[in-house]
Protein backbone atom coordinates (compact mmCIF):
# COMPACT_ATOMS: atom_id res chain seq x y z
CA UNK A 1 0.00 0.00 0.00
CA UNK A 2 1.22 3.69 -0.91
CA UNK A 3 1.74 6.35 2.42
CA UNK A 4 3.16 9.88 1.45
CA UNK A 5 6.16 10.46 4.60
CA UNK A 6 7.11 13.94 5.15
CA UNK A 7 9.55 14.88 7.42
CA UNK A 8 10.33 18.51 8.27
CA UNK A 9 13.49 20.53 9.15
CA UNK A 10 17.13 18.46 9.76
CA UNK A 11 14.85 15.37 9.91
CA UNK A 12 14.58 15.45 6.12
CA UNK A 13 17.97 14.35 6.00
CA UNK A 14 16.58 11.03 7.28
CA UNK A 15 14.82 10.47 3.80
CA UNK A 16 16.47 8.40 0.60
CA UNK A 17 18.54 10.32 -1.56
CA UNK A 18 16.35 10.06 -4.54
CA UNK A 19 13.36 11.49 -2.81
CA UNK A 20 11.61 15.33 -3.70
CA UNK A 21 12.66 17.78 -1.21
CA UNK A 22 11.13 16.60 1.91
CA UNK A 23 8.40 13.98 0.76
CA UNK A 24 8.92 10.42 -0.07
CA UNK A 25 5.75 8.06 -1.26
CA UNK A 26 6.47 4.82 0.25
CA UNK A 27 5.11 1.14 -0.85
CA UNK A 28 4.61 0.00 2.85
CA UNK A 29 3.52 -3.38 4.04
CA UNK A 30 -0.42 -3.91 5.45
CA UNK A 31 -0.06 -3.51 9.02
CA UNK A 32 3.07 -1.02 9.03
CA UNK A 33 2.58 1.16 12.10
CA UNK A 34 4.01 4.88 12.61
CA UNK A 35 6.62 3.38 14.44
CA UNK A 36 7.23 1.22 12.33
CA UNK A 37 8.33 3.74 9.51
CA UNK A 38 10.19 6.04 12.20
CA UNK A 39 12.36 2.47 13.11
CA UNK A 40 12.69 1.55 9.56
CA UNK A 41 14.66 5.19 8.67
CA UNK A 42 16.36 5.66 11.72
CA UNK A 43 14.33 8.69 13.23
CA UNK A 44 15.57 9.36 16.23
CA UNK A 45 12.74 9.28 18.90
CA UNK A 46 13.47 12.24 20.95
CA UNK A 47 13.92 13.97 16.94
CA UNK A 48 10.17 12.97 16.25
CA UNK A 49 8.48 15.61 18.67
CA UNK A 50 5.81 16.13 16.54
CA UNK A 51 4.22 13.24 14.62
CA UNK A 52 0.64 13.58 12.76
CA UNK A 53 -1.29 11.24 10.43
CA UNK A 54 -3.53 12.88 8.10
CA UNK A 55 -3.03 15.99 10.14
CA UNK A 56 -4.04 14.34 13.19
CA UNK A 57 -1.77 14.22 16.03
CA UNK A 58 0.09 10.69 17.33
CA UNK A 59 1.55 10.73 21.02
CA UNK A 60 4.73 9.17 21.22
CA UNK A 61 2.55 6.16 23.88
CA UNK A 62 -0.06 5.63 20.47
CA UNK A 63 2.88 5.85 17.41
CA UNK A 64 3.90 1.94 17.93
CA UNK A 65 0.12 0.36 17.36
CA UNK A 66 -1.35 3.37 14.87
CA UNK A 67 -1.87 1.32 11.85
CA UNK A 68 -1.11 3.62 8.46
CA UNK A 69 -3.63 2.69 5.80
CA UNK A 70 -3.31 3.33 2.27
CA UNK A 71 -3.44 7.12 1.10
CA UNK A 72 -2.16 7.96 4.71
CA UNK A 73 0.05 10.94 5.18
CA UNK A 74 2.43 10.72 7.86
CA UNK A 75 4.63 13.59 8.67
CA UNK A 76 6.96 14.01 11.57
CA UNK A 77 9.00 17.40 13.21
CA UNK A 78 12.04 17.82 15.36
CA UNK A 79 11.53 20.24 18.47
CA UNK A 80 12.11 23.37 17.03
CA UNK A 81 14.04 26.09 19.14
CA UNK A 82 13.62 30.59 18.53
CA UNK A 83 12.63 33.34 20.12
């Protein structure tokens, strides 16, 4: 099944090489959880601070059983610092 993966800031250096800008469409298979996909490229967890599906919000306790389903858009954010 196809998921669109979007991640944000120095996190997009986390994607594959070949991907446009920050977005990567992924063939994932059934079952593949959000933590699944933040294992499978090496996200660090205390990078992933902000984590929605479909523009929904995940909390780190919910990310290892959300199930993505297919057309899911899952995009993840560092912690980001200013003032």
């Amino acid at each position: 099944m196809r998921v669109v993966f979007k991640l944000f800031a120095s996190l997009a250096d986390y994607l594959p090489a070949d991907r446009r800008g920050n977005i990567v469409e992924l063939d994932v298979a059934p079952g593949s959880t959000v933590g699944d996909l933040i294992t499978q490229y090496r996200v660090p967890e205390k990078s992933a601070h902000l984590v929605l599906v479909n523009g929904h919000y995940i909390p780190p306790a919910a990310r290892a059983g959300r199930v993505l389903a297919e057309g899911d858009e899952l995009a993840i954010w560092p912690p980001i610092a200013g003032g």
